[in-house]
Protein backbone atom coordinates (compact mmCIF):
# COMPACT_ATOMS: atom_id res chain seq x y z
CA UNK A 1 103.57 147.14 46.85
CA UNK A 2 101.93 144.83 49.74
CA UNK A 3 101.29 142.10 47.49
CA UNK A 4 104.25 142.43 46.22
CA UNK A 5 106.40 142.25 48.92
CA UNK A 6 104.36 139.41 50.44
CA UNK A 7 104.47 137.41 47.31
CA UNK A 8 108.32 138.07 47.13
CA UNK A 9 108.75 137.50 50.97
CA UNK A 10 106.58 133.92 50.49
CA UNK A 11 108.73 133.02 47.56
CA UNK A 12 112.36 133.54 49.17
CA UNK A 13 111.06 131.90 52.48
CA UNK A 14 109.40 129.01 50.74
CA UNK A 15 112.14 128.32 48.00
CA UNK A 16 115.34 130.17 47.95
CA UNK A 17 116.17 129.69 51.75
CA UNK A 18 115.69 126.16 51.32
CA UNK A 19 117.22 125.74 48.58
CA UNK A 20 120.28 127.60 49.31
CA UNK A 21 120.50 125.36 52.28
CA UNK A 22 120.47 122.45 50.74
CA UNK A 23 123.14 123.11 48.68
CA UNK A 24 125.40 124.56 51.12
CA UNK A 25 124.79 120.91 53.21
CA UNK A 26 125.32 118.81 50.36
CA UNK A 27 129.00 120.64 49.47
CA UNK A 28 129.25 120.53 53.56
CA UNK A 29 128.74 116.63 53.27
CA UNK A 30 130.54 115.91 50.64
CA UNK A 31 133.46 117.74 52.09
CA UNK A 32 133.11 115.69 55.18
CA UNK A 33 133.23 112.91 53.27
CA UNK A 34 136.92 113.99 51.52
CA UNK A 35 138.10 114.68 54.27
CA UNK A 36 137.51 111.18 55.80
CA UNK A 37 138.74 109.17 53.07
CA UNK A 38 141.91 111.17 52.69
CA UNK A 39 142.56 111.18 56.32
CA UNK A 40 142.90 107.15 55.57
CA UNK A 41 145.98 107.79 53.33
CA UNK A 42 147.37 111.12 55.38
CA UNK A 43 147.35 113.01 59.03
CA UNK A 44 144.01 114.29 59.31
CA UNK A 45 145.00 117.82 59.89
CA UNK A 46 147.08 117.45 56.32
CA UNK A 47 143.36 115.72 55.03
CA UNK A 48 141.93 118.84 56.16
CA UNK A 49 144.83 121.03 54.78
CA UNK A 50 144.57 119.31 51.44
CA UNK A 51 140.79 119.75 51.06
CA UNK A 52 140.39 122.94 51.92
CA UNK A 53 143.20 124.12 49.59
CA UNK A 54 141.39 121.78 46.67
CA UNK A 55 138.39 123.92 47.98
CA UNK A 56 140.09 127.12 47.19
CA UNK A 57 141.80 126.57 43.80
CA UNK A 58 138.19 125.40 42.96
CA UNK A 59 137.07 128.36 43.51
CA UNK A 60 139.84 130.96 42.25
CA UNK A 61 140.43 128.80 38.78
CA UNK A 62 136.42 128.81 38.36
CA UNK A 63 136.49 133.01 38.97
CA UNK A 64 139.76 132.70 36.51
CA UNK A 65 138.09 131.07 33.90
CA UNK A 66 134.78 133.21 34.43
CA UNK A 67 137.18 136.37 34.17
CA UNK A 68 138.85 134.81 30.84
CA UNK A 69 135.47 134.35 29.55
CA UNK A 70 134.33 137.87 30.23
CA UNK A 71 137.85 138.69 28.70
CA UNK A 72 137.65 136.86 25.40
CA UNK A 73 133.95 138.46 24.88
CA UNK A 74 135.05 142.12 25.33
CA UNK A 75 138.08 141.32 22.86
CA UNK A 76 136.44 139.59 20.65
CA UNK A 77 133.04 142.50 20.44
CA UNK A 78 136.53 145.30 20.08
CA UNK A 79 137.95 143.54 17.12
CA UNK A 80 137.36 145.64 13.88
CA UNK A 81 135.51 144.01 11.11
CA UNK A 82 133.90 141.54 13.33
């Protein structure tokens, strides 16, 4: 169990973290960067508005479609005959 947890300690330290991080910057960036050019065309505090509510419906229609998936596959393993 000591190797173990040190090889699974060394692994999350040395890749996971990191990597989690740098995906978390990059969608922090590239929000930035939204926000910017759309505070150009609008009020920045509607820029901001506007980009975190594209933010949001990102993220509820991908759990929607995620949940229709799951939905579709439990129908379609019901269906008699199938």
């Amino acid at each position: 169990s000591i190797i173990g947890g040190t090889i699974t300690s060394t692994l999350l330290t040395l890749l996971v973290v990191p990597s989690f991080y740098d995906s978390i910057e990059g969608a922090s960036e590239r929000m930035r960067a939204k926000i910017r050019a759309r505070s150009v065309r609008f009020h920045p505090s509607l820029a901001l508005v506007l980009t975190m509510l594209e933010a949001l419906s990102t993220l509820l229609l991908l759990r929607f479609v995620l949940r229709s998936l799951a939905g579709g596959w439990v129908w379609m393993r019901k269906r008699p005959g199938v």
